[in-house]
PDB file of N, CA and C in Angstrom:
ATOM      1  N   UNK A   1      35.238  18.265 -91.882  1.00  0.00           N
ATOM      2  CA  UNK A   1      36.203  17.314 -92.355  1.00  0.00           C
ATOM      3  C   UNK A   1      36.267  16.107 -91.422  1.00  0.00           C
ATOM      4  N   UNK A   2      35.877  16.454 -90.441  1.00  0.00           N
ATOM      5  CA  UNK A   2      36.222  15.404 -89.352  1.00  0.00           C
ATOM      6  C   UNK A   2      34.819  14.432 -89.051  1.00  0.00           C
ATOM      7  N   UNK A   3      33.949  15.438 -89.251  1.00  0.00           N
ATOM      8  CA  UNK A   3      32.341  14.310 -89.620  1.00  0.00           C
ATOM      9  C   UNK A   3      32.365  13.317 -89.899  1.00  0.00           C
ATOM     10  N   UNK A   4      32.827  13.439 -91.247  1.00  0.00           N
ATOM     11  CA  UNK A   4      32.788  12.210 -91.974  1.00  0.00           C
ATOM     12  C   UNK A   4      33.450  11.297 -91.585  1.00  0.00           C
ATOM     13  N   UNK A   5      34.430  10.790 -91.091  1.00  0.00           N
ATOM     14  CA  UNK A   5      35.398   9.969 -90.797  1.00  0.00           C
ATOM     15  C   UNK A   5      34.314   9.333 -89.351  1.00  0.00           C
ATOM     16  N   UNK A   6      34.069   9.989 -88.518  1.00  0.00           N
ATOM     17  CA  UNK A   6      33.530   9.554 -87.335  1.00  0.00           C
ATOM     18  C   UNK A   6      31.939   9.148 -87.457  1.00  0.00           C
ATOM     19  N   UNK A   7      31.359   9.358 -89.001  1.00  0.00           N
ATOM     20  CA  UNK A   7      29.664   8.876 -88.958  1.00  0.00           C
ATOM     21  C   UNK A   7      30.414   7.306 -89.159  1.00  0.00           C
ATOM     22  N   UNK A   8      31.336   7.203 -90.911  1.00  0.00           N
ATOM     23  CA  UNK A   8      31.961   6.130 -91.367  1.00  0.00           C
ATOM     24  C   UNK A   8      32.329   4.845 -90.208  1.00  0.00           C
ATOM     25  N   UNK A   9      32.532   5.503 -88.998  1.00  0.00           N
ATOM     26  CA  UNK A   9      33.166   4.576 -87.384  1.00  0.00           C
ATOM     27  C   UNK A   9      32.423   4.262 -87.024  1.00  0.00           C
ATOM     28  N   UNK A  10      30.663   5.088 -86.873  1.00  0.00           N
ATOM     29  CA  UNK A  10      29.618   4.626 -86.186  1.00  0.00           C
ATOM     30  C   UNK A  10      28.763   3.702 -87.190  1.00  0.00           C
ATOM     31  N   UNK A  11      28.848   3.617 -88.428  1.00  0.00           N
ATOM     32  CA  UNK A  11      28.564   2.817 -89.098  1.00  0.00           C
ATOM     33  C   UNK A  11      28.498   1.874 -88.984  1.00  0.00           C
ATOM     34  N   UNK A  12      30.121   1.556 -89.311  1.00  0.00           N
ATOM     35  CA  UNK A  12      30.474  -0.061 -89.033  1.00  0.00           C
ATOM     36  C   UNK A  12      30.497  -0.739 -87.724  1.00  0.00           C
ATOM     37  N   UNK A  13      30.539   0.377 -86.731  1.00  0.00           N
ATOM     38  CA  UNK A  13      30.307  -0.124 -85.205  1.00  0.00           C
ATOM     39  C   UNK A  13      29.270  -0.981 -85.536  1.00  0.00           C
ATOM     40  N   UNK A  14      27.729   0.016 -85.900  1.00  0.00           N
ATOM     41  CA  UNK A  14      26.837  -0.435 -85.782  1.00  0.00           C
ATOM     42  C   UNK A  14      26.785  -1.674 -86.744  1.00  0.00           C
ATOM     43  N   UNK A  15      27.266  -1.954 -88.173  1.00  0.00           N
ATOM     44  CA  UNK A  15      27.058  -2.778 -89.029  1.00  0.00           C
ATOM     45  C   UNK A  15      27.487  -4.359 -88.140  1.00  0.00           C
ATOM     46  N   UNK A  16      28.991  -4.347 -87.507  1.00  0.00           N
ATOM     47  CA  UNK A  16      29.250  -5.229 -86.480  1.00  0.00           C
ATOM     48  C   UNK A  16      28.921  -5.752 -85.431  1.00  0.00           C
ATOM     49  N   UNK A  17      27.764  -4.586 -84.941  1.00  0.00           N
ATOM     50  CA  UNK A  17      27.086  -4.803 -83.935  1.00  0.00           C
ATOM     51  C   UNK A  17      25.896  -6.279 -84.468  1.00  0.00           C
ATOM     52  N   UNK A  18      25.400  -5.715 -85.248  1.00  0.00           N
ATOM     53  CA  UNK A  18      23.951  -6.215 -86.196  1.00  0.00           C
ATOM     54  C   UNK A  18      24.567  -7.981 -86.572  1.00  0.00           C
ATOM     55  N   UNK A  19      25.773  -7.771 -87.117  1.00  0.00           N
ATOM     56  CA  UNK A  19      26.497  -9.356 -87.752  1.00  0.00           C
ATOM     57  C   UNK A  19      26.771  -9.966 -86.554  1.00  0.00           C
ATOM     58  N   UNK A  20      26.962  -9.113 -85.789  1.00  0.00           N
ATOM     59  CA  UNK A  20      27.542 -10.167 -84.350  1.00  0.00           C
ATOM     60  C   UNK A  20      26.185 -10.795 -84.175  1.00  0.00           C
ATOM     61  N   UNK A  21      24.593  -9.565 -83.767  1.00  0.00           N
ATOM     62  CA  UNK A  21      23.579 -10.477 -83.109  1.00  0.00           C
ATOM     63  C   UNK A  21      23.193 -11.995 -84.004  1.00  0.00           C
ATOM     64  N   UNK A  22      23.265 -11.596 -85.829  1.00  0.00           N
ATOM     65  CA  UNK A  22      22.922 -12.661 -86.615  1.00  0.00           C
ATOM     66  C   UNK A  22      23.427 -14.030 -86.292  1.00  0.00           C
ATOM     67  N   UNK A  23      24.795 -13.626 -86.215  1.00  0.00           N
ATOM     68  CA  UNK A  23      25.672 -14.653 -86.000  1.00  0.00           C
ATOM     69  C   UNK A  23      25.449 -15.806 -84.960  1.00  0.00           C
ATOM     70  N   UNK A  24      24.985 -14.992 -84.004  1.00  0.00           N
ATOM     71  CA  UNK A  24      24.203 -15.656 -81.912  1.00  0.00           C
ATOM     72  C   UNK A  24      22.704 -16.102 -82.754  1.00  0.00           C
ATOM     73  N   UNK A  25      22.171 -15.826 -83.715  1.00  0.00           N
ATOM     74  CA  UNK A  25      21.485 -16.622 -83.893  1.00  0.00           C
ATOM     75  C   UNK A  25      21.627 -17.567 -84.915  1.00  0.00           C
ATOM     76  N   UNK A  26      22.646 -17.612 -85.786  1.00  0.00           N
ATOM     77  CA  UNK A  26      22.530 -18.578 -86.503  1.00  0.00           C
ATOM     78  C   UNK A  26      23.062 -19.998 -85.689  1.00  0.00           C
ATOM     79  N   UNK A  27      23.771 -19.427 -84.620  1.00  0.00           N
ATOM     80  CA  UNK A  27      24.251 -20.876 -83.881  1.00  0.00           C
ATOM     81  C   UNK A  27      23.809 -21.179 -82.252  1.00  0.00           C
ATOM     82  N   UNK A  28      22.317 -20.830 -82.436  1.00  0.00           N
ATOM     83  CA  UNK A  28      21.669 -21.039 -81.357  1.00  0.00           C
ATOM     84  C   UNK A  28      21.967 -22.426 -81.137  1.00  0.00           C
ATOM     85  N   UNK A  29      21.806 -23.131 -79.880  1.00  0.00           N
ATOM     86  CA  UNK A  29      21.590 -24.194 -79.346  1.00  0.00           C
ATOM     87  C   UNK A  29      20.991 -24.914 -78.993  1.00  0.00           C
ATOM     88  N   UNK A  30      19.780 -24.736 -79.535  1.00  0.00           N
ATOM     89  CA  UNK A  30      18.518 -25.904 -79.571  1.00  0.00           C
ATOM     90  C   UNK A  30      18.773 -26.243 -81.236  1.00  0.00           C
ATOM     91  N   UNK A  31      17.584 -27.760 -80.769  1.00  0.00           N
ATOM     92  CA  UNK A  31      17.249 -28.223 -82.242  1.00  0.00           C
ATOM     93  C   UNK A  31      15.621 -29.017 -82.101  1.00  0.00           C
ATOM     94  N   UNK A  32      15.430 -29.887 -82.293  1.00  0.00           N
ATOM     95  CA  UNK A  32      13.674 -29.756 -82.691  1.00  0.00           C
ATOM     96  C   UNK A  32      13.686 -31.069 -82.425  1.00  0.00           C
ATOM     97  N   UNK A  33      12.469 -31.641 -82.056  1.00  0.00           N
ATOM     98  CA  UNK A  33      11.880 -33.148 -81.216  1.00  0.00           C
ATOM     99  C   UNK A  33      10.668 -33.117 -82.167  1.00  0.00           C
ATOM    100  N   UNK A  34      10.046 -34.446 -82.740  1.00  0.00           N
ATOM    101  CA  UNK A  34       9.344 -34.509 -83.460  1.00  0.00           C
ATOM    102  C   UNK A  34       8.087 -35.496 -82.818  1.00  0.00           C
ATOM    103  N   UNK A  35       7.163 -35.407 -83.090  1.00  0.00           N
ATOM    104  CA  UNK A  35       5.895 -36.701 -82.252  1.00  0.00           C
ATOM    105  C   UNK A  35       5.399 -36.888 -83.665  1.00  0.00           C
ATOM    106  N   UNK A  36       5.447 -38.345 -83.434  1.00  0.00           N
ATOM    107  CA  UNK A  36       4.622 -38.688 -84.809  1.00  0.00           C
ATOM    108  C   UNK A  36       3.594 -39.910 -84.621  1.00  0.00           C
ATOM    109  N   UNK A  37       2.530 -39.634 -84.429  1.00  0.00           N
ATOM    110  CA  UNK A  37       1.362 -40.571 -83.732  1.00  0.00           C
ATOM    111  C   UNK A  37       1.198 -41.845 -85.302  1.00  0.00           C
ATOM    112  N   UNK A  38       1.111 -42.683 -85.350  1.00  0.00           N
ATOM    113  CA  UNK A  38       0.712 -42.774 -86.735  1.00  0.00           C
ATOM    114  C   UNK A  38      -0.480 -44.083 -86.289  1.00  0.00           C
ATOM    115  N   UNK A  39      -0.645 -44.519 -85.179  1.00  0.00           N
ATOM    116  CA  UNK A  39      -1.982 -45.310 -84.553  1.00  0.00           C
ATOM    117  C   UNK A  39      -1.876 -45.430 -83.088  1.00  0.00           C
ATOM    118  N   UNK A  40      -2.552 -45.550 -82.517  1.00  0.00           N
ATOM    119  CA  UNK A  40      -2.792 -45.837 -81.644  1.00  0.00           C
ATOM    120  C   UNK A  40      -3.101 -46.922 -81.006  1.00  0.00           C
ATOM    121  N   UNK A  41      -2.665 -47.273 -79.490  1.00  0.00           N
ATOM    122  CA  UNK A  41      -2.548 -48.673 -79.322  1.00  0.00           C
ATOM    123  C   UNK A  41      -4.196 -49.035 -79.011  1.00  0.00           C
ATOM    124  N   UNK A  42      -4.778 -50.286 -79.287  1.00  0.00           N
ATOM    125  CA  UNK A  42      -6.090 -50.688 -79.649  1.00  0.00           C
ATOM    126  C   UNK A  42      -6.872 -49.949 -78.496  1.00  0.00           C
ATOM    127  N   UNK A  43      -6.157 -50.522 -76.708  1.00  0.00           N
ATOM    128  CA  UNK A  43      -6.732 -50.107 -75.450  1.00  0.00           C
ATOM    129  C   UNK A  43      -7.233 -48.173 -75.785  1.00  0.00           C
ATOM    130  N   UNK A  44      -6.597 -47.862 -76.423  1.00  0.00           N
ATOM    131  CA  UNK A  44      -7.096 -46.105 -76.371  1.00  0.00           C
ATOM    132  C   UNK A  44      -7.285 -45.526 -77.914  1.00  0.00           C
ATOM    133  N   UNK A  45      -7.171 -46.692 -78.588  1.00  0.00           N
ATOM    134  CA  UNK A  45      -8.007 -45.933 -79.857  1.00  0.00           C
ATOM    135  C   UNK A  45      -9.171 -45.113 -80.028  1.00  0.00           C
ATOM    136  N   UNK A  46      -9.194 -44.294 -80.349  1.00  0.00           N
ATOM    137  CA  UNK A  46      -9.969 -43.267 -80.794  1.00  0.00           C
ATOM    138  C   UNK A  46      -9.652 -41.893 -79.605  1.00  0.00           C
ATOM    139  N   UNK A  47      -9.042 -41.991 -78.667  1.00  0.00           N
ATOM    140  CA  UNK A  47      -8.538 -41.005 -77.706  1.00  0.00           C
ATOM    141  C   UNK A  47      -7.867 -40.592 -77.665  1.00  0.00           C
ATOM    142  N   UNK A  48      -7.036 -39.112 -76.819  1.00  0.00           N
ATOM    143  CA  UNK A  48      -6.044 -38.676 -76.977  1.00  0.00           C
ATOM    144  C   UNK A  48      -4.966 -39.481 -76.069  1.00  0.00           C
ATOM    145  N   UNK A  49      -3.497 -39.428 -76.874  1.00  0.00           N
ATOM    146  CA  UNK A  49      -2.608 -39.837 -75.861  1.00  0.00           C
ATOM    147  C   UNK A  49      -2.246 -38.394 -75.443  1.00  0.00           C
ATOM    148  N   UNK A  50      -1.736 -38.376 -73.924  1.00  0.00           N
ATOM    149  CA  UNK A  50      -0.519 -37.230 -73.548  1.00  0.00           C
ATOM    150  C   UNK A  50       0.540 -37.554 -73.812  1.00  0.00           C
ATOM    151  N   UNK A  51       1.236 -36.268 -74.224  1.00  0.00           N
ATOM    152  CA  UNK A  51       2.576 -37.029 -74.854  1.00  0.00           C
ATOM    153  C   UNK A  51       3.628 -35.677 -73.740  1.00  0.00           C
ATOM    154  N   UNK A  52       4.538 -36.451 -73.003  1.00  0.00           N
ATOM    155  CA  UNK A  52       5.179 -35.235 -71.866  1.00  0.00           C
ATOM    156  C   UNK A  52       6.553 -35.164 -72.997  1.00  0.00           C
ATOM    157  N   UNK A  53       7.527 -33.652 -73.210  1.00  0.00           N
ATOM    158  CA  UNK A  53       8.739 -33.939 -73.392  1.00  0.00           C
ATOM    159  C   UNK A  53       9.256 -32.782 -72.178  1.00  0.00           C
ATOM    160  N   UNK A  54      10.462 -33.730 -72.008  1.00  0.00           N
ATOM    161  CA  UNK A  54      11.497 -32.973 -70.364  1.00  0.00           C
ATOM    162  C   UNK A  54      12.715 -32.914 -71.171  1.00  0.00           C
ATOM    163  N   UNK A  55      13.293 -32.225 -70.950  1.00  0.00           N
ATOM    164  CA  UNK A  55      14.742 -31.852 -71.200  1.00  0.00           C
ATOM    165  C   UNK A  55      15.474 -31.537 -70.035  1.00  0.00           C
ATOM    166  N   UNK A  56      16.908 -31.618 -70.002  1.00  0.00           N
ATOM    167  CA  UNK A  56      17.784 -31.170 -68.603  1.00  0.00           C
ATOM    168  C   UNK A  56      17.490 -32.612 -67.628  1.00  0.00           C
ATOM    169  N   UNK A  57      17.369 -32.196 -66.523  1.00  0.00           N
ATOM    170  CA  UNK A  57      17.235 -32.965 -65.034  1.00  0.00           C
ATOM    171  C   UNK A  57      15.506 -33.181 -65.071  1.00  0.00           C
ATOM    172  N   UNK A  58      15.047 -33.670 -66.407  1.00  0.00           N
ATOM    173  CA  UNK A  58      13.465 -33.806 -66.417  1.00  0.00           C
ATOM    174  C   UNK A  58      12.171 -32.760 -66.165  1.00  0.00           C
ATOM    175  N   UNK A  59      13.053 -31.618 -66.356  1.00  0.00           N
ATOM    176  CA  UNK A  59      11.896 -30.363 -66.814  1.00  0.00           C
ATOM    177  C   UNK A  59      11.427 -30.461 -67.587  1.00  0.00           C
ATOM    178  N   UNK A  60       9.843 -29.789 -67.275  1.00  0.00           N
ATOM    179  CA  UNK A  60       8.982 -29.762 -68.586  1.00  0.00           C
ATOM    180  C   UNK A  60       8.925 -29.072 -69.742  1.00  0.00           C
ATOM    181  N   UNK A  61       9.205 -29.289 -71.056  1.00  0.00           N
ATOM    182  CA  UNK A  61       9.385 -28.457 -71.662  1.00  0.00           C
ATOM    183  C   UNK A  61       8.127 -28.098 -72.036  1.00  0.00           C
ATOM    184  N   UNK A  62       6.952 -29.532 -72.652  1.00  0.00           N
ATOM    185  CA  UNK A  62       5.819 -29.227 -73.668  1.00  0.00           C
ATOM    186  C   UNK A  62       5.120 -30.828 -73.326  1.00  0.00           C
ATOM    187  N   UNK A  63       3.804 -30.275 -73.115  1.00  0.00           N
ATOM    188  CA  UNK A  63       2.883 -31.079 -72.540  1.00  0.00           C
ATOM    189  C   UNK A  63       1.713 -31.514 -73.959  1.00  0.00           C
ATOM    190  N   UNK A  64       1.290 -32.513 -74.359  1.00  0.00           N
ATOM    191  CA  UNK A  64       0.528 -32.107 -75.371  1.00  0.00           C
ATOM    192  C   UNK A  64      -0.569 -33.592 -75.487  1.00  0.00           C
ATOM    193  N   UNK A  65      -1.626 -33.096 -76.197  1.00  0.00           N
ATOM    194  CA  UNK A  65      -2.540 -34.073 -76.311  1.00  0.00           C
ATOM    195  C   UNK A  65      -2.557 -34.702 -77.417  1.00  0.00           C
ATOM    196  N   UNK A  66      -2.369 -35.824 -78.443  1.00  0.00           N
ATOM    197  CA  UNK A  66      -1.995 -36.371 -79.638  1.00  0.00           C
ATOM    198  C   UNK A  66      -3.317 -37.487 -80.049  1.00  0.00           C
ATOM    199  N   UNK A  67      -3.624 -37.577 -81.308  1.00  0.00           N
ATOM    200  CA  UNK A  67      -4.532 -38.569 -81.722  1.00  0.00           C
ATOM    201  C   UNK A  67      -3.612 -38.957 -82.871  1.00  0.00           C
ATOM    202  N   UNK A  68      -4.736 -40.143 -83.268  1.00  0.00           N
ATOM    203  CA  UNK A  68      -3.359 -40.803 -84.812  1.00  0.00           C
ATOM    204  C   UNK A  68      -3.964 -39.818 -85.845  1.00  0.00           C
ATOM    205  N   UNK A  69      -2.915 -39.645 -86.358  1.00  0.00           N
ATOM    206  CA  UNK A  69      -2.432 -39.034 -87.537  1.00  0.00           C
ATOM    207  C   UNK A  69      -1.716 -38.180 -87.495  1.00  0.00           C
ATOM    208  N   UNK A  70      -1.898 -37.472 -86.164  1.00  0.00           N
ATOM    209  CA  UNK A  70      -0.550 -36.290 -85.679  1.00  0.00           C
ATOM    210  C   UNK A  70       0.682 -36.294 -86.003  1.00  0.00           C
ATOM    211  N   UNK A  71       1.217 -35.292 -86.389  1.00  0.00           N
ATOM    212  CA  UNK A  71       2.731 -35.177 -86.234  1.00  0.00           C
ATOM    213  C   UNK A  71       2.965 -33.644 -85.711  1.00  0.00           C
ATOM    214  N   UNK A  72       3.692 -33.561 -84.971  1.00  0.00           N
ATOM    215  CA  UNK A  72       4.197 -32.422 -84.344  1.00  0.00           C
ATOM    216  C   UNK A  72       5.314 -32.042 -84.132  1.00  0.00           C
ATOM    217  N   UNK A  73       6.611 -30.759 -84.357  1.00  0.00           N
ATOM    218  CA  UNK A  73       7.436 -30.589 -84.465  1.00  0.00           C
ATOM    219  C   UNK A  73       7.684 -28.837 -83.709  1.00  0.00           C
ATOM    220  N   UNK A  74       8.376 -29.930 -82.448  1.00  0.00           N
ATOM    221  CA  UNK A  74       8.845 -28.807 -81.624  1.00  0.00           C
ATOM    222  C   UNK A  74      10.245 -27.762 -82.103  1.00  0.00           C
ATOM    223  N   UNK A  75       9.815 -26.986 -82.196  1.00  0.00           N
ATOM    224  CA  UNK A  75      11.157 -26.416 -82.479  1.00  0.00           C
ATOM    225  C   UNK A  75      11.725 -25.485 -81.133  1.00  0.00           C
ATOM    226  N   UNK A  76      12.836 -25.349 -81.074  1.00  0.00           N
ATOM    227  CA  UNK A  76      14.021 -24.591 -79.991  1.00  0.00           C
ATOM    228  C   UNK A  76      13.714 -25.576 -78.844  1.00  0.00           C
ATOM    229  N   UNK A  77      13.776 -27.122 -78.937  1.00  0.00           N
ATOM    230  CA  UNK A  77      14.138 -27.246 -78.337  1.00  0.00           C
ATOM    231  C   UNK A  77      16.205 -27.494 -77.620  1.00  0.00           C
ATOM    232  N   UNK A  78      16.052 -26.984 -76.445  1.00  0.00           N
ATOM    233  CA  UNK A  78      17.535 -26.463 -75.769  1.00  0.00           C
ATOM    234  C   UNK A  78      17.653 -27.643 -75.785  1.00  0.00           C
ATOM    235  N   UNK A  79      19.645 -27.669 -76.115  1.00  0.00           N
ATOM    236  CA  UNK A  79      21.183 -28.737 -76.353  1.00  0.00           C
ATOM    237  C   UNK A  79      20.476 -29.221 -75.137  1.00  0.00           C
ATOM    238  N   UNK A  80      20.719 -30.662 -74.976  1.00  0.00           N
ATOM    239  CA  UNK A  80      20.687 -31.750 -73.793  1.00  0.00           C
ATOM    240  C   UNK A  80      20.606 -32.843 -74.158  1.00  0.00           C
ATOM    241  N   UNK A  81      19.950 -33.285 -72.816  1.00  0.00           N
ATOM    242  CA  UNK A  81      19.184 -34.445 -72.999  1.00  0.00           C
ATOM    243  C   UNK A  81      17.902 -34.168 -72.860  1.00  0.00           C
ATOM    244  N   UNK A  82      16.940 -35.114 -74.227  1.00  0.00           N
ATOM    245  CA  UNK A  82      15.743 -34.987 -73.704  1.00  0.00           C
ATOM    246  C   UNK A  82      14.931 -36.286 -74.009  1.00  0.00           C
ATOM    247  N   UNK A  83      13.994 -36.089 -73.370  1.00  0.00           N
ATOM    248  CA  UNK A  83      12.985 -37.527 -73.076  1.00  0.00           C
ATOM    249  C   UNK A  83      11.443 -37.391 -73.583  1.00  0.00           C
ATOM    250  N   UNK A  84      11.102 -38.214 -74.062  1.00  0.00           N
ATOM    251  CA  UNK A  84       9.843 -37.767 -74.509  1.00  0.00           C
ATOM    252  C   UNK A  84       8.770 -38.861 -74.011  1.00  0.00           C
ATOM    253  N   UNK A  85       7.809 -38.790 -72.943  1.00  0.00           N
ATOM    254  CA  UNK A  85       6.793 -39.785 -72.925  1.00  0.00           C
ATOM    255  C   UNK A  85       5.766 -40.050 -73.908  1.00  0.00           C
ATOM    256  N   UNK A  86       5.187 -41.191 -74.437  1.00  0.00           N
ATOM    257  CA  UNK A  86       3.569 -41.192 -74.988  1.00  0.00           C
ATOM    258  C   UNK A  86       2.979 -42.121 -73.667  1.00  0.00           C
ATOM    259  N   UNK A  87       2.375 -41.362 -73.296  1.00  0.00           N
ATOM    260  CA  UNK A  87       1.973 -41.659 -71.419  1.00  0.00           C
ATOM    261  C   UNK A  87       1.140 -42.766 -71.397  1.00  0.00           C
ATOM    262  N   UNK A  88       1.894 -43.960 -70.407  1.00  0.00           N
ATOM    263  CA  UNK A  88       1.258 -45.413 -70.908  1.00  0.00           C
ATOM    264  C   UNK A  88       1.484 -46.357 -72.186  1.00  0.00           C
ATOM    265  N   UNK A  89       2.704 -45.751 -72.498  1.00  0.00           N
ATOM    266  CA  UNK A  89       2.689 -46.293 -74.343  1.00  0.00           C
ATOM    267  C   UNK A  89       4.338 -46.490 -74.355  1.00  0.00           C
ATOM    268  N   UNK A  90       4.899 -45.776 -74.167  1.00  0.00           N
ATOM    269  CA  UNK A  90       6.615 -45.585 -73.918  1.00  0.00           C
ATOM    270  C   UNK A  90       7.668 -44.130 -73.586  1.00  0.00           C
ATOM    271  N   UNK A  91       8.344 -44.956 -73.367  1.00  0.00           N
ATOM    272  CA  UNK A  91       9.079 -43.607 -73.036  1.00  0.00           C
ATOM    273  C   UNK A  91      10.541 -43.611 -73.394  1.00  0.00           C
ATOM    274  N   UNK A  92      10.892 -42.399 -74.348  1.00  0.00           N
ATOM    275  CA  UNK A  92      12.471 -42.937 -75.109  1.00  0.00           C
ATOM    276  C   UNK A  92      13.086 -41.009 -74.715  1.00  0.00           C
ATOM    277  N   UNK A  93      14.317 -41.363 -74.866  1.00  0.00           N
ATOM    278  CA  UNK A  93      15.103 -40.979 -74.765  1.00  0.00           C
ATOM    279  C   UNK A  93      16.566 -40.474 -75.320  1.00  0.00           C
ATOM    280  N   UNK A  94      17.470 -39.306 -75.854  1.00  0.00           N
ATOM    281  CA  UNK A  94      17.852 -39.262 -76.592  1.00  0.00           C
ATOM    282  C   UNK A  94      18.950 -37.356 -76.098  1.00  0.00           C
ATOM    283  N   UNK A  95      20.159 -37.568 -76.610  1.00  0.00           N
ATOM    284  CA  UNK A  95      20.282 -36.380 -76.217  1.00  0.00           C
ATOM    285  C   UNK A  95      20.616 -35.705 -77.582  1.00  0.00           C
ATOM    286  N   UNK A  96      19.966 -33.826 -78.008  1.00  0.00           N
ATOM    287  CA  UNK A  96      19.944 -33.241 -78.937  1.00  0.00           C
ATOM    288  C   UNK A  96      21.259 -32.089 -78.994  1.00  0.00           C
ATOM    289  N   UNK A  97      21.979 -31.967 -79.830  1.00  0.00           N
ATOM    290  CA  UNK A  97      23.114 -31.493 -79.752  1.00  0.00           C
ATOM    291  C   UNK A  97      23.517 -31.251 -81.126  1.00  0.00           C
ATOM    292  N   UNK A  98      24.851 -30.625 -81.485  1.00  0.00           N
ATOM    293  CA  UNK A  98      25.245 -29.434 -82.833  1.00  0.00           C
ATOM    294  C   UNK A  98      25.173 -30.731 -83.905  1.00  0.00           C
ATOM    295  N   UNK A  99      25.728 -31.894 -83.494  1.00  0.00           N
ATOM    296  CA  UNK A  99      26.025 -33.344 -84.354  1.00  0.00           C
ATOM    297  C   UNK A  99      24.647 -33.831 -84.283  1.00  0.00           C
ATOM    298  N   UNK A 100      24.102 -33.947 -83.678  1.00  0.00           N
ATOM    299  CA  UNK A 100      22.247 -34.752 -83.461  1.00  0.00           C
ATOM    300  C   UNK A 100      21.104 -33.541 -83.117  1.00  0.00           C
ATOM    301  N   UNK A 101      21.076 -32.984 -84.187  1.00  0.00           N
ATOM    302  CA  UNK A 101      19.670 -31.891 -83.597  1.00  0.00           C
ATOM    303  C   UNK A 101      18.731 -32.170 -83.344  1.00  0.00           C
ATOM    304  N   UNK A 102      18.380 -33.585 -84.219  1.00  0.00           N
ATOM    305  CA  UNK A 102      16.630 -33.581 -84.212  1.00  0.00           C
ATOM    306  C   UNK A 102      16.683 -34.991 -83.395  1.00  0.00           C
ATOM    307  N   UNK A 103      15.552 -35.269 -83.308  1.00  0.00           N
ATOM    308  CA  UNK A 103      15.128 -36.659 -82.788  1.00  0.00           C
ATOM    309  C   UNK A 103      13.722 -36.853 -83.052  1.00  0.00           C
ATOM    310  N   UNK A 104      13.256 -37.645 -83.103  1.00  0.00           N
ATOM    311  CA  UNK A 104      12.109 -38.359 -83.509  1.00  0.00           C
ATOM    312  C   UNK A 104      11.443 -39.543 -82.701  1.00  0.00           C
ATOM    313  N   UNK A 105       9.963 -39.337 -82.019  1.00  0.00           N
ATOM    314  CA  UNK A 105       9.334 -40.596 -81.946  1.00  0.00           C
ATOM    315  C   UNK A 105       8.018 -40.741 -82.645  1.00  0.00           C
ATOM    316  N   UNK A 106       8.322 -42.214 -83.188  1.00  0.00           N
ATOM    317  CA  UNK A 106       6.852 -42.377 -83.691  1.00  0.00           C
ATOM    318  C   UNK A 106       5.897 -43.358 -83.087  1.00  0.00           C
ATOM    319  N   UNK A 107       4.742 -43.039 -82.752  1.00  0.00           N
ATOM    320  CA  UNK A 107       4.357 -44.641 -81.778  1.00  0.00           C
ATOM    321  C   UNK A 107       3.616 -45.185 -83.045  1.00  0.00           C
ATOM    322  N   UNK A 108       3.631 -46.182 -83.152  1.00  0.00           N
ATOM    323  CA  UNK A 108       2.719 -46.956 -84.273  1.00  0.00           C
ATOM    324  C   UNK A 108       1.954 -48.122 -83.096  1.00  0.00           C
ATOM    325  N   UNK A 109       0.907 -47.759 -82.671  1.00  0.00           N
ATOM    326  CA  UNK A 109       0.545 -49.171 -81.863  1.00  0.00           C
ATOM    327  C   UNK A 109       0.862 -49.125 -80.421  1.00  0.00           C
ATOM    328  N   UNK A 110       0.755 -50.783 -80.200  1.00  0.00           N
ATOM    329  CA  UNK A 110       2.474 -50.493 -78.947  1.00  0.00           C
ATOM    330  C   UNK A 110       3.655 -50.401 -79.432  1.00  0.00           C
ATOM    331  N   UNK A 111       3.975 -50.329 -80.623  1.00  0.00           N
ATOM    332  CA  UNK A 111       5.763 -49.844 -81.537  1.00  0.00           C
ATOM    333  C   UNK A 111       5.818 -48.894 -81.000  1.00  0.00           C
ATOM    334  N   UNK A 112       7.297 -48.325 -80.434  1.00  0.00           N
ATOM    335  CA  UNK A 112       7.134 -46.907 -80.339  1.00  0.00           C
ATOM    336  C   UNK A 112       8.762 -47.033 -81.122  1.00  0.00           C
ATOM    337  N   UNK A 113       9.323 -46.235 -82.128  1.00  0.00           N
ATOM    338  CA  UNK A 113      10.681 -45.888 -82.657  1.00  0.00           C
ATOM    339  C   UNK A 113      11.156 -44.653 -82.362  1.00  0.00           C
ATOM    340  N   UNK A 114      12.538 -44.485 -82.017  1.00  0.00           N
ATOM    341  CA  UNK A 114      13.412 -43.473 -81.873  1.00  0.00           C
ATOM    342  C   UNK A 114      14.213 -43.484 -83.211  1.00  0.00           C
ATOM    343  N   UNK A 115      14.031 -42.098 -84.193  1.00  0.00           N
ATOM    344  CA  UNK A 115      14.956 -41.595 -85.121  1.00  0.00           C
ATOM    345  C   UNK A 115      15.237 -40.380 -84.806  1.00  0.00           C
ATOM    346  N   UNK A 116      16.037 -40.360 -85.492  1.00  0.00           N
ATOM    347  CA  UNK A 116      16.583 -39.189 -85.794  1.00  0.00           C
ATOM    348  C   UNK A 116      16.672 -38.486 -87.439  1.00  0.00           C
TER     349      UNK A 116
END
């Protein structure tokens, strides 16, 4: 008689347990940085740019090599501030957060744009 009542407890322990972890992830705290090469400036056409992004106090998050036509989309990147170089080309800046997740650079050339 008493079984039952105490599987019914470990149940929902466990069922609460499970909604709690979902929950820690549905409101993780990163959001995603985007590279979007769409040419290259004339001096390095046909080559790769490095493209650095730092987050925090200028840690590295993701180092990467880019040609035109690329687009790339970091995901988890962690709440901050973060910065993104196209090395020799520009360097922008932007902080990602629950109101501004994403951010965006695109270099077109020497253009380089920050969206979001």
């Amino acid at each position: 008689m008493h079984a039952r009542p105490h599987a019914a407890t470990l149940l929902t322990l466990v069922m609460g347990s499970a909604c709690l972890a979902l929950a820690g992830c549905a409101s993780a705290s990163v959001g995603t940085a985007t590279i979007e090469i769409r040419q290259l400036p004339d001096d390095i056409a046909g080559e790769e740019l490095e493209v650095q992004v730092r987050v925090g106090e200028g840690n590295s998050f993701e180092s990467l090599h880019m040609s035109t036509g690329m687009t790339i989309a970091l995901d988890s990147v962690p709440f901050g501030d973060v910065e993104i170089e196209a090395v020799g080309v520009c360097t922008v800046a932007s902080p990602i957060d629950e109101l501004n997740p994403t951010m965006r650079l695109i270099v077109d050339g020497t253009h380089c744009t920050l969206a979001d």
